[in-house]
Protein backbone atom coordinates (compact mmCIF):
# COMPACT_ATOMS: atom_id res chain seq x y z
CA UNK A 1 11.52 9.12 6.64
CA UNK A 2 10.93 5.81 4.36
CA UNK A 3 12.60 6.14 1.11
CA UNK A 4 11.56 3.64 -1.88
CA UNK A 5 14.46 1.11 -0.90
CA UNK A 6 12.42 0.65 2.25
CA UNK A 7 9.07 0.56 0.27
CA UNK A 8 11.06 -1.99 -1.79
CA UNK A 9 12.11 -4.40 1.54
CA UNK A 10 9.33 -3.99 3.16
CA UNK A 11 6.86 -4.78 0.65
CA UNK A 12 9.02 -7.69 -0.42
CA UNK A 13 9.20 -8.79 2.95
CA UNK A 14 4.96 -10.32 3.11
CA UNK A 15 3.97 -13.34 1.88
CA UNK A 16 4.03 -14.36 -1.81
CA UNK A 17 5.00 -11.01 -2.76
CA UNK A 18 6.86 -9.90 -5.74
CA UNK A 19 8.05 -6.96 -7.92
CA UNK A 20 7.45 -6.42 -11.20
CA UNK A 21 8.00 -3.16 -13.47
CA UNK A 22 4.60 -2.09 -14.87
CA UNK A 23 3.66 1.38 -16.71
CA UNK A 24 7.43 2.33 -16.34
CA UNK A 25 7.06 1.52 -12.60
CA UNK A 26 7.70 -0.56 -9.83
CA UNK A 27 4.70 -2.46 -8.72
CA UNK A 28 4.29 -4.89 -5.59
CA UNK A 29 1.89 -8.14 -5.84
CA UNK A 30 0.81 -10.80 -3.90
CA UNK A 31 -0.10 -13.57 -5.66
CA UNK A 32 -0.07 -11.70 -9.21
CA UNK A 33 -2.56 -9.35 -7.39
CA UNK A 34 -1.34 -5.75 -7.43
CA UNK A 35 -1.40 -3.72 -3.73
CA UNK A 36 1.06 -1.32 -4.42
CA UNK A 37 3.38 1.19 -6.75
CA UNK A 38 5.99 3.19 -6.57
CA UNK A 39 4.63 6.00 -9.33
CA UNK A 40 7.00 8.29 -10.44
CA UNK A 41 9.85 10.01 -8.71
CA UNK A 42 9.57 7.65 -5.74
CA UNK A 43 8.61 9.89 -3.27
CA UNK A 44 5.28 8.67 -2.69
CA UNK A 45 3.74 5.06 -2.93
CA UNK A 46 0.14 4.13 -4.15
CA UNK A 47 -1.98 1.94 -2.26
CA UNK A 48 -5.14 -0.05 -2.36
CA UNK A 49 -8.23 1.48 -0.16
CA UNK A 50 -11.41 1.16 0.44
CA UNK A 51 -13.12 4.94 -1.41
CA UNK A 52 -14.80 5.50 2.08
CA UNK A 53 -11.83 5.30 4.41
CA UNK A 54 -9.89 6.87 1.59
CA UNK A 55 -11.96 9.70 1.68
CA UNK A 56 -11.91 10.41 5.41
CA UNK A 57 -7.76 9.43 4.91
CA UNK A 58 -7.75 12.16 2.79
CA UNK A 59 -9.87 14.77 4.76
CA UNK A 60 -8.24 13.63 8.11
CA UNK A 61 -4.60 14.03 6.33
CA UNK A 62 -4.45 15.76 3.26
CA UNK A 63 -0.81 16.37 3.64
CA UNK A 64 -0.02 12.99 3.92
CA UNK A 65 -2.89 11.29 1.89
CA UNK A 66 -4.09 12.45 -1.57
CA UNK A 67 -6.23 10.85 -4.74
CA UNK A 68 -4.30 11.27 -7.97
CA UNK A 69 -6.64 12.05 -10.54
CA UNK A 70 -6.41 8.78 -12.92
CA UNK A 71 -6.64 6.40 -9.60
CA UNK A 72 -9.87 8.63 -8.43
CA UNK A 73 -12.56 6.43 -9.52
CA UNK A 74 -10.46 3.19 -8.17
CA UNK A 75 -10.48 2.19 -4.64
CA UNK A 76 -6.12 3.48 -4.53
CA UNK A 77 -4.93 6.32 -2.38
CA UNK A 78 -1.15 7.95 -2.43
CA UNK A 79 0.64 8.59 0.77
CA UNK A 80 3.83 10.47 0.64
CA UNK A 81 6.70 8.89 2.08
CA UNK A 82 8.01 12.16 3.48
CA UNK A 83 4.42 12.34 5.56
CA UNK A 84 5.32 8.98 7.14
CA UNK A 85 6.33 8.21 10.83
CA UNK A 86 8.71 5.66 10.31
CA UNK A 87 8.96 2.50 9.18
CA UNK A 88 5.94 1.03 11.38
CA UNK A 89 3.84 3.13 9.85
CA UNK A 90 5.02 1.98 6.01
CA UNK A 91 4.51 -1.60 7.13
CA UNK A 92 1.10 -0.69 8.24
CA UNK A 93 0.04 0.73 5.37
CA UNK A 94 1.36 -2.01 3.05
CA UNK A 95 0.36 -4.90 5.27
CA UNK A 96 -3.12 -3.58 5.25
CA UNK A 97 -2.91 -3.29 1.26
CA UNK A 98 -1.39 -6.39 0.98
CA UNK A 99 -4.83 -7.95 2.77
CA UNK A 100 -7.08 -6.18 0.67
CA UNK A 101 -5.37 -8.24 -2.05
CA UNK A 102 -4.34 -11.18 -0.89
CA UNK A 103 -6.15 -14.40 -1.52
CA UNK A 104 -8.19 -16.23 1.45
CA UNK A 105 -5.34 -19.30 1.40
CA UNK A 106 -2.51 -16.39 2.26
CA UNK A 107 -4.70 -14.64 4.88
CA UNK A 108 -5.38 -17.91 6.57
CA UNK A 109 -1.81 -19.18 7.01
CA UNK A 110 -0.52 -15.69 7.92
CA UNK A 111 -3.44 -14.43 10.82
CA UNK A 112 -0.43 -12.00 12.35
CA UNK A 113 -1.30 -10.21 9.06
CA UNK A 114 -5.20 -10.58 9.05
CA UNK A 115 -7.65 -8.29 9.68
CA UNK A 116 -7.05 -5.68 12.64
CA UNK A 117 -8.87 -6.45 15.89
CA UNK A 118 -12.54 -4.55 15.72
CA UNK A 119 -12.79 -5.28 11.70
């Protein structure tokens, strides 16, 4: 199970990516553009998605997915590290973030990181 160290290194890990401590939190950004938190206790992480496939993230895996209340009207879902597969998985979901965020310069010198095939 990923714990918020790995969150931490593997979030750190993509392009132009840093940490910073917002709202009493740690919070991921590429290129001063937020794509992830680590609210709380830790045990969960909060990540940029598009409403619609957050929705069907959410009805497809409610007890690894879930909308917290004050993030519900912003395109953010929360995935509970204890939910997770492994490590793949994490990088996954915070690579995908990461491209929803990213500017067009950082998606076009990193296309390992683009879009998935079929997008």
């Amino acid at each position: 199970m990923p714990e918020a160290e790995d969150v931490r290194r593997v979030a750190l890990s993509l392009p132009d990516t840093s940490e910073k401590i917002a709202w009493s939190m740690p919070t991921f950004r590429v290129a001063g553009k937020m794509f992830a938190t680590l609210p709380e206790d830790e045990t969960s992480i909060a990540v940029r998605c598009p409403k619609e496939e957050r929705d069907e993230l959410v009805l497809a895996e409610p007890g690894k997915f879930w909308i917290a209340d004050h993030e519900a009207q912003f395109a953010w879902v929360r995935v509970r590290l204890a939910a997770l597969e492994g490590e793949d998985e994490l990088r996954d979901i915070l690579a995908d973030s990461w491209r929803q965020a990213a500017p067009p310069r950082l998606l076009d010198s990193y296309p390992e990181l683009g879009l998935p095939e079929g997008s």
